[in-house]
PDB file of N, CA and C in Angstrom:
ATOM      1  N   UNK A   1     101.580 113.133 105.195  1.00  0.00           N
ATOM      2  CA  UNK A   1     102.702 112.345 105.700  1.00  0.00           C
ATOM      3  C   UNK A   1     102.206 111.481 106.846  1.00  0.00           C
ATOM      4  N   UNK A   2     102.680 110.222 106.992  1.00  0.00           N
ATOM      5  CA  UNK A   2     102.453 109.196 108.161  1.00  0.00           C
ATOM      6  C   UNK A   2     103.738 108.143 107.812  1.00  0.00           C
ATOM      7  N   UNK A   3     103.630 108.175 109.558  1.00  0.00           N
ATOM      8  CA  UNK A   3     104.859 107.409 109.797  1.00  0.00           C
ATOM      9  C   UNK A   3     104.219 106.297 110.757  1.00  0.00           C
ATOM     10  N   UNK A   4     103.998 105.245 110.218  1.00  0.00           N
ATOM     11  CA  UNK A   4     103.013 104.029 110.801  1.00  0.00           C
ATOM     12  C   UNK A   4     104.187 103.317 112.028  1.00  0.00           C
ATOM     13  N   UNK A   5     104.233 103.540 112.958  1.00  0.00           N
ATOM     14  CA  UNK A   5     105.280 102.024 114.106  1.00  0.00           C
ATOM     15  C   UNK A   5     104.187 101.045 114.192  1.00  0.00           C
ATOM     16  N   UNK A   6     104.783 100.235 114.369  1.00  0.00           N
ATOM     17  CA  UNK A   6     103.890  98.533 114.531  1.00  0.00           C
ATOM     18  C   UNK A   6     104.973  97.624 115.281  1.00  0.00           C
ATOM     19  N   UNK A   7     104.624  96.588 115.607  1.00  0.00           N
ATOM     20  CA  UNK A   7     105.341  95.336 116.299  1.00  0.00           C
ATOM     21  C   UNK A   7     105.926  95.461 117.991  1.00  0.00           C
ATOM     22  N   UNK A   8     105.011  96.352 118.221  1.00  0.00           N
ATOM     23  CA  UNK A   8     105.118  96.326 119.916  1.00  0.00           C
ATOM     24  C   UNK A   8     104.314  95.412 120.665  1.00  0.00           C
ATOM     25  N   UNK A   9     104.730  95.027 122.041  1.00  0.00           N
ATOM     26  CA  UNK A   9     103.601  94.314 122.439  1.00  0.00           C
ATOM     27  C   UNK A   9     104.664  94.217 123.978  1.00  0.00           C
ATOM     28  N   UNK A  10     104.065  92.788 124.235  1.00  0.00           N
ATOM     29  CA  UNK A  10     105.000  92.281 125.699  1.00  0.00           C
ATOM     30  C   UNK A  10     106.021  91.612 125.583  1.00  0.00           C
ATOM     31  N   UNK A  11     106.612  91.242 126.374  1.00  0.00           N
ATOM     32  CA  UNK A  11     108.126  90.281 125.997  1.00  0.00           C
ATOM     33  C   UNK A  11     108.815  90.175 127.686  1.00  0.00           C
ATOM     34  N   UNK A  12     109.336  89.120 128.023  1.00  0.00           N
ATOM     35  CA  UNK A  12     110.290  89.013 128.944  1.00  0.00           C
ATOM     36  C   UNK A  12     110.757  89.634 129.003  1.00  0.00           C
ATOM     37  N   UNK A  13     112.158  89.869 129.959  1.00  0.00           N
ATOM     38  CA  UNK A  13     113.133  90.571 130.152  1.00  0.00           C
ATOM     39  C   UNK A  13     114.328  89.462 129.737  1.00  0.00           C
ATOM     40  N   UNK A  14     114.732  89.996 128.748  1.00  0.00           N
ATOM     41  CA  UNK A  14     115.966  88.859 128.016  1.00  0.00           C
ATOM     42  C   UNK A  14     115.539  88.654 126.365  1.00  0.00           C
ATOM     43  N   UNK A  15     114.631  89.086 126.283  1.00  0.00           N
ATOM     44  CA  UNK A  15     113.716  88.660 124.867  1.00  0.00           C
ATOM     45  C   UNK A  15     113.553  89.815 123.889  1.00  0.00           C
ATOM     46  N   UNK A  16     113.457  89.367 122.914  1.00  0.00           N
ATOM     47  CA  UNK A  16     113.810  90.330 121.848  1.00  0.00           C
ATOM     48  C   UNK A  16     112.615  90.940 121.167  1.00  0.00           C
ATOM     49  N   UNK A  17     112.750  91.681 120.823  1.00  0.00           N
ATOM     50  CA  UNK A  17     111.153  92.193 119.540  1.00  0.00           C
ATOM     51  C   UNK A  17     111.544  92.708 118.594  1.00  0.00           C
ATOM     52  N   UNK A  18     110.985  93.392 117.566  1.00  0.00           N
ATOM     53  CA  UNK A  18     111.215  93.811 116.699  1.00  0.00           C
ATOM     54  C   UNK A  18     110.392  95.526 116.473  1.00  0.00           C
ATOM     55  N   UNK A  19     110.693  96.194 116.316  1.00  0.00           N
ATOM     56  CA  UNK A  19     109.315  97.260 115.820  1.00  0.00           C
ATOM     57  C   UNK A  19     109.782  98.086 114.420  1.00  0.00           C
ATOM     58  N   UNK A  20     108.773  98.293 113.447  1.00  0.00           N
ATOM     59  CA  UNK A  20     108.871  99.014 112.380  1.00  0.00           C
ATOM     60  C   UNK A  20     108.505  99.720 112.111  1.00  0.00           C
ATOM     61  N   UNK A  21     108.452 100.802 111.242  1.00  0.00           N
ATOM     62  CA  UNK A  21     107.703 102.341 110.957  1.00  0.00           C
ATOM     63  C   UNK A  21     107.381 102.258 109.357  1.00  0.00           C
ATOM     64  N   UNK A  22     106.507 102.306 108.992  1.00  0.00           N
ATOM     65  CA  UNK A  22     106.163 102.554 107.479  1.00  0.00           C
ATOM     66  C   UNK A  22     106.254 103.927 107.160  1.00  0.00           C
ATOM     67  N   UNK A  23     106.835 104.773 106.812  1.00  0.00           N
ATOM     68  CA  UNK A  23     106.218 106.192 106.334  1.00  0.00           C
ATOM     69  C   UNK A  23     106.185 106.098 104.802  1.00  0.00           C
ATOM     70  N   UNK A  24     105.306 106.890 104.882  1.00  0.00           N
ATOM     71  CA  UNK A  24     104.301 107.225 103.418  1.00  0.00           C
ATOM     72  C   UNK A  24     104.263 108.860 103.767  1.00  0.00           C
ATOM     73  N   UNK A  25     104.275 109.418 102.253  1.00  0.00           N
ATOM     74  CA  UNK A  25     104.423 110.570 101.867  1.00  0.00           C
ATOM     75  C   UNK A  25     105.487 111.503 102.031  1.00  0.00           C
ATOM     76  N   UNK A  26     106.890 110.607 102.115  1.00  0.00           N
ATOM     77  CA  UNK A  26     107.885 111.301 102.730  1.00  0.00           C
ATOM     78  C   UNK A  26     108.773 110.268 101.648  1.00  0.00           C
ATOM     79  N   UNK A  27     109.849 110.726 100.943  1.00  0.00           N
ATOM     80  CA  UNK A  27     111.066 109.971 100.633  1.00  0.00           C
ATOM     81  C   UNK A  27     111.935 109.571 101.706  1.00  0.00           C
ATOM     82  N   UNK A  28     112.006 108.685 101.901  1.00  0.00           N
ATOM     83  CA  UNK A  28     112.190 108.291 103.258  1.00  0.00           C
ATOM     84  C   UNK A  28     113.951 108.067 103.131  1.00  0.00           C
ATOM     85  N   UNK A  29     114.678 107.498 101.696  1.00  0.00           N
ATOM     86  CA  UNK A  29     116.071 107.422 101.620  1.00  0.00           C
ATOM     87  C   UNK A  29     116.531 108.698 101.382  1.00  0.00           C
ATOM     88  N   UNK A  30     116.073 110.435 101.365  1.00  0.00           N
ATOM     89  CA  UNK A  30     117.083 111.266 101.906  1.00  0.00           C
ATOM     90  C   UNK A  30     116.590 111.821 103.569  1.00  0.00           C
ATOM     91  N   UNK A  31     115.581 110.567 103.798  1.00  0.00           N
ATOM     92  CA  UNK A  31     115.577 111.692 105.379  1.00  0.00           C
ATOM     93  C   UNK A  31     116.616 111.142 106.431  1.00  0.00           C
ATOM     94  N   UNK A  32     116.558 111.369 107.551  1.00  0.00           N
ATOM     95  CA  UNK A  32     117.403 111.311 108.726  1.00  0.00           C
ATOM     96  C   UNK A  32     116.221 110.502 109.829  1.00  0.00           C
ATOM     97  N   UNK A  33     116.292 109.008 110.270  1.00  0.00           N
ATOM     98  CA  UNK A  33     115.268 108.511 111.075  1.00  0.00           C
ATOM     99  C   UNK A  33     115.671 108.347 112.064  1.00  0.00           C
ATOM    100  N   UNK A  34     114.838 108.411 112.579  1.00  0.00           N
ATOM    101  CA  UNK A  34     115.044 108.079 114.184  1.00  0.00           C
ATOM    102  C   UNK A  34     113.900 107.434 115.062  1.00  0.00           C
ATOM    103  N   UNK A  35     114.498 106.503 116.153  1.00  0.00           N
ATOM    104  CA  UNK A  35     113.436 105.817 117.029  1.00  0.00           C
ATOM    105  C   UNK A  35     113.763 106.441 118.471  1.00  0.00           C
ATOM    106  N   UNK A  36     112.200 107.065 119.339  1.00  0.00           N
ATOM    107  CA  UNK A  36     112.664 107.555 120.310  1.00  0.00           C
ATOM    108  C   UNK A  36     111.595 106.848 121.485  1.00  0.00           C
ATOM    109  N   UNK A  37     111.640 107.244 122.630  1.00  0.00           N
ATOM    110  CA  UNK A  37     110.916 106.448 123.694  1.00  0.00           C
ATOM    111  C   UNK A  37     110.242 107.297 124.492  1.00  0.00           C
ATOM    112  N   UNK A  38     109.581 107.271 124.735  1.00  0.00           N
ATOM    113  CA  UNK A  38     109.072 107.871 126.108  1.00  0.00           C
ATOM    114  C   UNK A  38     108.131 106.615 127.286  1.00  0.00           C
ATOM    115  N   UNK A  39     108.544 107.167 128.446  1.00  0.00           N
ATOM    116  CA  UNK A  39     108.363 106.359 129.442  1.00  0.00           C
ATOM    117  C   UNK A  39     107.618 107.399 130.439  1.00  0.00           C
ATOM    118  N   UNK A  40     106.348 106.155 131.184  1.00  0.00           N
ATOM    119  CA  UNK A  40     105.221 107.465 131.939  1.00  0.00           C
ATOM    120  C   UNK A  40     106.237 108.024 132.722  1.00  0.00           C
ATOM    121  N   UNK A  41     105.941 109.348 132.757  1.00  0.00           N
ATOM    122  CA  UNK A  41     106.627 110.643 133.947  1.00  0.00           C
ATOM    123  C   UNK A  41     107.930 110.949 133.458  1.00  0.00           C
ATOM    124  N   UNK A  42     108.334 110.775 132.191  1.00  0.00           N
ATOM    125  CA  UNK A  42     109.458 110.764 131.734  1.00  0.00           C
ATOM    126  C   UNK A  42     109.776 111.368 130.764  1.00  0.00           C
ATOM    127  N   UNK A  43     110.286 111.726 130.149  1.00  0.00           N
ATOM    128  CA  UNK A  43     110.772 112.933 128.832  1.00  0.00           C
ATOM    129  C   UNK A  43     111.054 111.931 127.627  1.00  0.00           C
ATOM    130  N   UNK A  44     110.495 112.676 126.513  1.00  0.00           N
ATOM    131  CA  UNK A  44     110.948 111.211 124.988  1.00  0.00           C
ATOM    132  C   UNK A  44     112.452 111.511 125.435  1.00  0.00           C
ATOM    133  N   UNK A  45     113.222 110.310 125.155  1.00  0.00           N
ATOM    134  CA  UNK A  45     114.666 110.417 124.442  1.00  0.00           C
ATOM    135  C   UNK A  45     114.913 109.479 123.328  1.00  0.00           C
ATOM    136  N   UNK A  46     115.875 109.916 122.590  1.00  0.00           N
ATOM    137  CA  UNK A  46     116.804 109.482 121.802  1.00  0.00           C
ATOM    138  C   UNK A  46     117.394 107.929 121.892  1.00  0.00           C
ATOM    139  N   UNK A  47     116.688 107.141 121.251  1.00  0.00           N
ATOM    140  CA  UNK A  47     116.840 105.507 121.102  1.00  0.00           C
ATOM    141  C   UNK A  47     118.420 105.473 120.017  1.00  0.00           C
ATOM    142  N   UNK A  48     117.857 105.740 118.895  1.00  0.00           N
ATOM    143  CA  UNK A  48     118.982 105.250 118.005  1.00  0.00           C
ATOM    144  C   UNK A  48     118.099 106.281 116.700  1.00  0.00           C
ATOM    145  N   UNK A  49     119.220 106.835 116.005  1.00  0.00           N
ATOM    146  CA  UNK A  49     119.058 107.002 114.233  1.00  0.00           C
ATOM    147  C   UNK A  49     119.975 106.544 113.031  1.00  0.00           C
ATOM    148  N   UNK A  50     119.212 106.836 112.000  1.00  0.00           N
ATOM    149  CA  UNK A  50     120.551 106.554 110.998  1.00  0.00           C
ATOM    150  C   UNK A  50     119.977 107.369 109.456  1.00  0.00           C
ATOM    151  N   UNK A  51     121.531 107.949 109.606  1.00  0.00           N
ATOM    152  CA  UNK A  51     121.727 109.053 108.381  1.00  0.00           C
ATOM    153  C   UNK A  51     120.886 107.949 107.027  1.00  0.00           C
ATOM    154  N   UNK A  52     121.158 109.286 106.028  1.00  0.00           N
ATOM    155  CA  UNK A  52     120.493 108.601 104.581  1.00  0.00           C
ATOM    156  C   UNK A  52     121.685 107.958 104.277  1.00  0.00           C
ATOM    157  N   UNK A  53     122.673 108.045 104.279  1.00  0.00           N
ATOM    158  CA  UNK A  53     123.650 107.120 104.321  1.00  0.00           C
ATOM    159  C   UNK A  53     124.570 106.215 105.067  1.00  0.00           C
ATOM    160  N   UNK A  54     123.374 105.829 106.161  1.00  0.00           N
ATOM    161  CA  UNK A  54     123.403 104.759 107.032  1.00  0.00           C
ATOM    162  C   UNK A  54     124.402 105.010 108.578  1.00  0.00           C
ATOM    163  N   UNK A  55     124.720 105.954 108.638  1.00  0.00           N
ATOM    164  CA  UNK A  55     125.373 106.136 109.880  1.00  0.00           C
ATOM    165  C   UNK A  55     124.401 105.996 111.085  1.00  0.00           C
ATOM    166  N   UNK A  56     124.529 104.942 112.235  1.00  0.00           N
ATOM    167  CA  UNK A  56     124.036 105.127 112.778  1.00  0.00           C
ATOM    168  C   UNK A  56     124.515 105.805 114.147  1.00  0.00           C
ATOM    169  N   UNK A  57     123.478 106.098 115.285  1.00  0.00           N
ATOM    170  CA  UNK A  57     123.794 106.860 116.389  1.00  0.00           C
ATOM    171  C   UNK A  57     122.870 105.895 117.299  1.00  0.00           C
ATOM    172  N   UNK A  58     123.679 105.097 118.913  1.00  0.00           N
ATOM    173  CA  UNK A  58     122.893 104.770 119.582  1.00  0.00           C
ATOM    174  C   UNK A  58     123.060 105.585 121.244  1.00  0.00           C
ATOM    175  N   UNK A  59     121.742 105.756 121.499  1.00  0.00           N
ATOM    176  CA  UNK A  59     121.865 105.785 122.900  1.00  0.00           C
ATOM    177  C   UNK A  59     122.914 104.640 124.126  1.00  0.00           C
ATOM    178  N   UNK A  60     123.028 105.363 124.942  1.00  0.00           N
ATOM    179  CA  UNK A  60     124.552 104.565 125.867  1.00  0.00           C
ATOM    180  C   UNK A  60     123.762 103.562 126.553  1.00  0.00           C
ATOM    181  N   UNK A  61     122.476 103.339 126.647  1.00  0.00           N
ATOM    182  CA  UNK A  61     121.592 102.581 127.661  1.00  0.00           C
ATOM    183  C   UNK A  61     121.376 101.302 126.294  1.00  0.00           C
ATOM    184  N   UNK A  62     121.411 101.655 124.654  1.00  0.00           N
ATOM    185  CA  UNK A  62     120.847 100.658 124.586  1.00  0.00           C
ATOM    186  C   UNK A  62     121.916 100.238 123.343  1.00  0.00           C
ATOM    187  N   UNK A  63     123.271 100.660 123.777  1.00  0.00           N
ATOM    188  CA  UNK A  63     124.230 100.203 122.652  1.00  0.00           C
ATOM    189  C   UNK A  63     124.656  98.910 123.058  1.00  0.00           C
ATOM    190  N   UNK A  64     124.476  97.899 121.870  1.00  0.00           N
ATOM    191  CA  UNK A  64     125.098  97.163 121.518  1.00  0.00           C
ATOM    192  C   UNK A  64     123.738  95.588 121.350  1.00  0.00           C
ATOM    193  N   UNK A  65     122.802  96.410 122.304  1.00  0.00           N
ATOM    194  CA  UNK A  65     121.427  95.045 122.283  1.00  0.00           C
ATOM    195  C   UNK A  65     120.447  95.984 121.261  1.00  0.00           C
ATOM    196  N   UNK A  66     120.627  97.244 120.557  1.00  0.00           N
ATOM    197  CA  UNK A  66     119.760  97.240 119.875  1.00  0.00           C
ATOM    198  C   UNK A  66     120.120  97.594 118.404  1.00  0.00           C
ATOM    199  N   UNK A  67     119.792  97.397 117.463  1.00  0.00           N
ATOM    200  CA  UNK A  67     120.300  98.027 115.748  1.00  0.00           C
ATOM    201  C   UNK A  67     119.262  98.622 115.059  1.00  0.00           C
ATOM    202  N   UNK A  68     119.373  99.569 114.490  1.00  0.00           N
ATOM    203  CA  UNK A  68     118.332 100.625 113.859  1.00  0.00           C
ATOM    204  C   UNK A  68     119.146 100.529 112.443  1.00  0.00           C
ATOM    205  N   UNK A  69     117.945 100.257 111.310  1.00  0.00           N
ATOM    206  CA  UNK A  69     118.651  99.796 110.091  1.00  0.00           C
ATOM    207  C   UNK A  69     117.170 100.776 109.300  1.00  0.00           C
ATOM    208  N   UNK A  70     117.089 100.408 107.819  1.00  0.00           N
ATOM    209  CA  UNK A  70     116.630 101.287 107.046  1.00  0.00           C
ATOM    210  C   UNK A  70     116.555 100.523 105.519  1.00  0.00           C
ATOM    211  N   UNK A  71     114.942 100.224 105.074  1.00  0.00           N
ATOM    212  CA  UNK A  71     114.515  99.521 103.282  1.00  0.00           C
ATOM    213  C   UNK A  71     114.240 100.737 102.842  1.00  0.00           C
ATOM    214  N   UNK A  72     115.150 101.656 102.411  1.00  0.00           N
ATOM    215  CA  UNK A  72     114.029 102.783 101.346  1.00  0.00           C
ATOM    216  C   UNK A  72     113.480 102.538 100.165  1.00  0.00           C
ATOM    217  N   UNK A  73     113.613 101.001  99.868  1.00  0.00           N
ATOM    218  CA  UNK A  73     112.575 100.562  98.881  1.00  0.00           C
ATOM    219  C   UNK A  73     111.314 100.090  99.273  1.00  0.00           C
ATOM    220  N   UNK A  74     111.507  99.839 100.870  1.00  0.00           N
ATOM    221  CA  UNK A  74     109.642  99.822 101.642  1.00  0.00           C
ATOM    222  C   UNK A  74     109.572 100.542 102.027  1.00  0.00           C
ATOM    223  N   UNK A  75     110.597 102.136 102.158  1.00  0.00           N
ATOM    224  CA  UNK A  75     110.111 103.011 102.907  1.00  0.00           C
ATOM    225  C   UNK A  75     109.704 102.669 104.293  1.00  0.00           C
ATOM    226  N   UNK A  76     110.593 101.957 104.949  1.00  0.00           N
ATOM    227  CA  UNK A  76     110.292 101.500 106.462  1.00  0.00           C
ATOM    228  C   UNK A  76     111.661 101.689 106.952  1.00  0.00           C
ATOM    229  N   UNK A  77     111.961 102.119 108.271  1.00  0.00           N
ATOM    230  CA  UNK A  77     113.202 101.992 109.340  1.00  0.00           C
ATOM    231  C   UNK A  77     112.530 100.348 110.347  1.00  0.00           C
ATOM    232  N   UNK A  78     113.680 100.317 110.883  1.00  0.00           N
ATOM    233  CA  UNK A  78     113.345  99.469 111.605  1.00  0.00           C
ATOM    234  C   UNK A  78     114.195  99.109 113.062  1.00  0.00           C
ATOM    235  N   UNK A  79     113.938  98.491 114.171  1.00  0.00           N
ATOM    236  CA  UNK A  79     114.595  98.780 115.365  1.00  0.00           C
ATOM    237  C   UNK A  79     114.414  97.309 116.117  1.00  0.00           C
ATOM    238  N   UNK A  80     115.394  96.613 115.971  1.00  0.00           N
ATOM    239  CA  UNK A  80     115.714  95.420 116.843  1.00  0.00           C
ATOM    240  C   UNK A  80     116.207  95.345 117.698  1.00  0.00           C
ATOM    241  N   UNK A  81     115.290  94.809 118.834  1.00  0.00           N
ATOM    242  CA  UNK A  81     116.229  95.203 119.999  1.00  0.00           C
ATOM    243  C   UNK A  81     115.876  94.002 120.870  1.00  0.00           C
ATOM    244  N   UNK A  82     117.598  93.395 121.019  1.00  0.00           N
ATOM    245  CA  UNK A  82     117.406  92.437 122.056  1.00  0.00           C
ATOM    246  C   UNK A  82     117.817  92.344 123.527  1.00  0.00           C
ATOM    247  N   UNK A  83     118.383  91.455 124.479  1.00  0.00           N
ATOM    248  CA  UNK A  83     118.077  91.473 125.720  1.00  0.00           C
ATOM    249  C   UNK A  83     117.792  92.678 126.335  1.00  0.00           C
ATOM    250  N   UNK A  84     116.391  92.704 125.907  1.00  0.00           N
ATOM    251  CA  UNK A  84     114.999  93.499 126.508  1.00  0.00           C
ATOM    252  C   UNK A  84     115.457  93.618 128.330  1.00  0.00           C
ATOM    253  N   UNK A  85     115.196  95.049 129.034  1.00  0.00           N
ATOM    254  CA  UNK A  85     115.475  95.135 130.403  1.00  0.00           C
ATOM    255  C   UNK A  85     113.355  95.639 130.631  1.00  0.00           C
ATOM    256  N   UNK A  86     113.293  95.522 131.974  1.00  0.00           N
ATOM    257  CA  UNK A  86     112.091  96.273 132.287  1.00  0.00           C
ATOM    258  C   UNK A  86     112.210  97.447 132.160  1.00  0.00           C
ATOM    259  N   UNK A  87     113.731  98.319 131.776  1.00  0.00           N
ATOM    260  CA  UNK A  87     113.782  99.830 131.922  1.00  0.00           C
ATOM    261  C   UNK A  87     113.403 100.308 129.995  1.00  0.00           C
ATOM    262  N   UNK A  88     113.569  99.343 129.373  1.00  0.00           N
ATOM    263  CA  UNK A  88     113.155  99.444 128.181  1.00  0.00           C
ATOM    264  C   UNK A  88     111.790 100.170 127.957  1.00  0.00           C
ATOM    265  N   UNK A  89     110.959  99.296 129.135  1.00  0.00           N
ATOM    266  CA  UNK A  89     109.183  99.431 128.784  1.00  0.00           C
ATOM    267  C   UNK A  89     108.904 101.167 128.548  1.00  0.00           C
ATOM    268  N   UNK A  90     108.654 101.161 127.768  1.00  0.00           N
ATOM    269  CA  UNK A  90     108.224 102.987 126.774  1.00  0.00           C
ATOM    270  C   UNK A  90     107.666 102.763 125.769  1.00  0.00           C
ATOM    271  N   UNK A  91     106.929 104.072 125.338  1.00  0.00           N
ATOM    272  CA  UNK A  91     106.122 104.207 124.066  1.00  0.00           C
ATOM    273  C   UNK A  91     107.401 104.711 123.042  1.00  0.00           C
ATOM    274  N   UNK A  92     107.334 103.334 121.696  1.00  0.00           N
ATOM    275  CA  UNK A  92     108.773 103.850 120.822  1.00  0.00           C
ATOM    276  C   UNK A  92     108.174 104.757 119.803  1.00  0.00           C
ATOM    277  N   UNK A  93     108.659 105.458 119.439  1.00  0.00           N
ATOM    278  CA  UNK A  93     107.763 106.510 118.229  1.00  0.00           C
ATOM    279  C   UNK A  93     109.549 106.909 117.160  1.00  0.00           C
ATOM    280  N   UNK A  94     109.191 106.772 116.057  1.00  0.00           N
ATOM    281  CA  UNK A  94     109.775 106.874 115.246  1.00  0.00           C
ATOM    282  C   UNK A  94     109.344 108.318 114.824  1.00  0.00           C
ATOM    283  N   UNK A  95     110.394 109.479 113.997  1.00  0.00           N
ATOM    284  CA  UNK A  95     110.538 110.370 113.687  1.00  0.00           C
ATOM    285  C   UNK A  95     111.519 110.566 112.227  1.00  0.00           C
ATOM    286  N   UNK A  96     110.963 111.454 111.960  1.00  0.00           N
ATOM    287  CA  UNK A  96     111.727 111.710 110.012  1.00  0.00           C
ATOM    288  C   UNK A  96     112.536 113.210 110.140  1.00  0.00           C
ATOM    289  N   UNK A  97     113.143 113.419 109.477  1.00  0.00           N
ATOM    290  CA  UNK A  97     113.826 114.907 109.467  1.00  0.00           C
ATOM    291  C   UNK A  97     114.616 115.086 108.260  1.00  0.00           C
ATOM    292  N   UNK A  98     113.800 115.657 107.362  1.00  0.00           N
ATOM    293  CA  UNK A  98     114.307 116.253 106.307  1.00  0.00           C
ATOM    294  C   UNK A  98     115.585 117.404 106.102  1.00  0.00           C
ATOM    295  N   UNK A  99     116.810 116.608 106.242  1.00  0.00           N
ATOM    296  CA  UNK A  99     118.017 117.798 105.677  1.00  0.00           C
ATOM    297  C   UNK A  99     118.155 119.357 105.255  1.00  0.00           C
ATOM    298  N   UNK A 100     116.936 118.756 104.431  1.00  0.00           N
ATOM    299  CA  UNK A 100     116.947 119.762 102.964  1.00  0.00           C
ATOM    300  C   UNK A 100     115.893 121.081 103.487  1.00  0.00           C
ATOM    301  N   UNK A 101     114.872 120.873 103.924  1.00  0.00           N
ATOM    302  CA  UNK A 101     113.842 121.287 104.415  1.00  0.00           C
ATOM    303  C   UNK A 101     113.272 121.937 105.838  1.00  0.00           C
ATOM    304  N   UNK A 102     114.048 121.029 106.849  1.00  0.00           N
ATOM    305  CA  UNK A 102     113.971 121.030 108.197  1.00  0.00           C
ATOM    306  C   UNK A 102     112.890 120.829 108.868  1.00  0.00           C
ATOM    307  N   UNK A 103     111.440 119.671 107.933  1.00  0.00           N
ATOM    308  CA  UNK A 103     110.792 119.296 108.431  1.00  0.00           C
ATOM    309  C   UNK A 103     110.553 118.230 109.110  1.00  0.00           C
ATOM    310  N   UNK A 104     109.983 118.140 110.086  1.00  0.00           N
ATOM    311  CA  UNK A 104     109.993 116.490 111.009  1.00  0.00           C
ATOM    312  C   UNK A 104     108.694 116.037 111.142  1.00  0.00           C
ATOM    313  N   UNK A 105     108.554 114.882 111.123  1.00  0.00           N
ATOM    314  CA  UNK A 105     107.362 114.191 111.431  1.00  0.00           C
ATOM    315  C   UNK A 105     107.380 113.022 112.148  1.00  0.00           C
ATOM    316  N   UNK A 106     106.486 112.817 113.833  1.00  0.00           N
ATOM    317  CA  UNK A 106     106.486 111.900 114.430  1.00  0.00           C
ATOM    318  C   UNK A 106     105.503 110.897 113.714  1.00  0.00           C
ATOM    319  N   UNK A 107     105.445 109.684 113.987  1.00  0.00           N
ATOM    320  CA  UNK A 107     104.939 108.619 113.903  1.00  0.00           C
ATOM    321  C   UNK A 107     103.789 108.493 115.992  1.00  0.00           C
ATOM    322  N   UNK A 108     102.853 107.570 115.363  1.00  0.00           N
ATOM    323  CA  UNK A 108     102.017 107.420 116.478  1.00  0.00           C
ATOM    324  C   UNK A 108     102.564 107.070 117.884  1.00  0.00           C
ATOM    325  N   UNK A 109     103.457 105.983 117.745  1.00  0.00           N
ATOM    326  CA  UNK A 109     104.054 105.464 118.811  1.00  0.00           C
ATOM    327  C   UNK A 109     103.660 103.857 118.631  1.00  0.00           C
ATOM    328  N   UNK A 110     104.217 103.131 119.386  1.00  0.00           N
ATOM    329  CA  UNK A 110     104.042 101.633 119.772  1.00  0.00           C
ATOM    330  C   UNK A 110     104.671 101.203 120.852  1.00  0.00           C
ATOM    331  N   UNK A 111     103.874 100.822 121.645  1.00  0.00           N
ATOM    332  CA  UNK A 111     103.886 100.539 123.231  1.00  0.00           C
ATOM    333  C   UNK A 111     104.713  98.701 123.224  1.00  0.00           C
ATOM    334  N   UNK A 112     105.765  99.167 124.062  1.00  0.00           N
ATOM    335  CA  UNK A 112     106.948  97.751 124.173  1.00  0.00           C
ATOM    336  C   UNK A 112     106.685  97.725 125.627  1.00  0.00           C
ATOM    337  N   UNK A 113     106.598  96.409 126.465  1.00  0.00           N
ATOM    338  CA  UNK A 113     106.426  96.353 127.719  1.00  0.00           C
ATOM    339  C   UNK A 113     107.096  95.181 128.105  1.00  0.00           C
ATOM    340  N   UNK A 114     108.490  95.480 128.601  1.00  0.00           N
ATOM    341  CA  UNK A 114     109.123  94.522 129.152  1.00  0.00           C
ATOM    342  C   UNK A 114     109.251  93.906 131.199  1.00  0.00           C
ATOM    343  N   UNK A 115     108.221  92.653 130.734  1.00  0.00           N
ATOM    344  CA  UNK A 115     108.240  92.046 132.414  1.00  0.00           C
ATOM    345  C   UNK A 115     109.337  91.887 132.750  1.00  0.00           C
ATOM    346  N   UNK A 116     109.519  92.078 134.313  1.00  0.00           N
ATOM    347  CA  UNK A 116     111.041  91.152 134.708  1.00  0.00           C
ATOM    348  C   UNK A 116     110.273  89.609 135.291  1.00  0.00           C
TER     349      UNK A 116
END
């Protein structure tokens, strides 16, 4: 199993990015995804997920500038998130969680770094 994130980098503060997760070796339309953050000296939390049948869940810090959506025909989630704050800047790591099973699998991470 791998859960690839990609499309991190730098960005203003006001500016948008994009980041995506490929996973491979996982049916990815019955799992449960999720994008989470961690920030240095700081504990991962809870960005945003969305059920296999699309419900999503956002954190209160980043509702309404960010959307967490889902191709289970590329087997990719994905996490748009716009007017970017400097409190954003964290490593985003995407995560899988099988229903059925109760297995999870993180993804590497991808480093977002928002200047003010």
């Amino acid at each position: 199993v791998q859960l690839q994130a990609s499309g991190g980098g730098l960005v203003q503060a006001g500016g948008s990015l994009n980041v995506s997760c490929a996973a491979s070796g996982i049916i990815l339309s019955i799992n449960r995804m999720g994008w989470y953050r961690q920030s240095p000296g700081k504990q991962r939390e809870l960005v945003a997920t969305i059920s296999s049948n699309r419900i999503t869940n956002y954190a209160e810090s980043v509702k309404g500038r960010f959307t967490i959506s889902r191709d289970n025909a590329k087997n990719t989630v994905y996490l748009q998130m716009t007017s970017l704050k400097p409190e954003d800047t964290a490593v985003y790591y995407c995560k899988s969680s099988n229903p059925f099973t109760r297995l999870e699998y993180w993804g590497q991470g991808t480093l977002v770094t928002v200047s003010s």
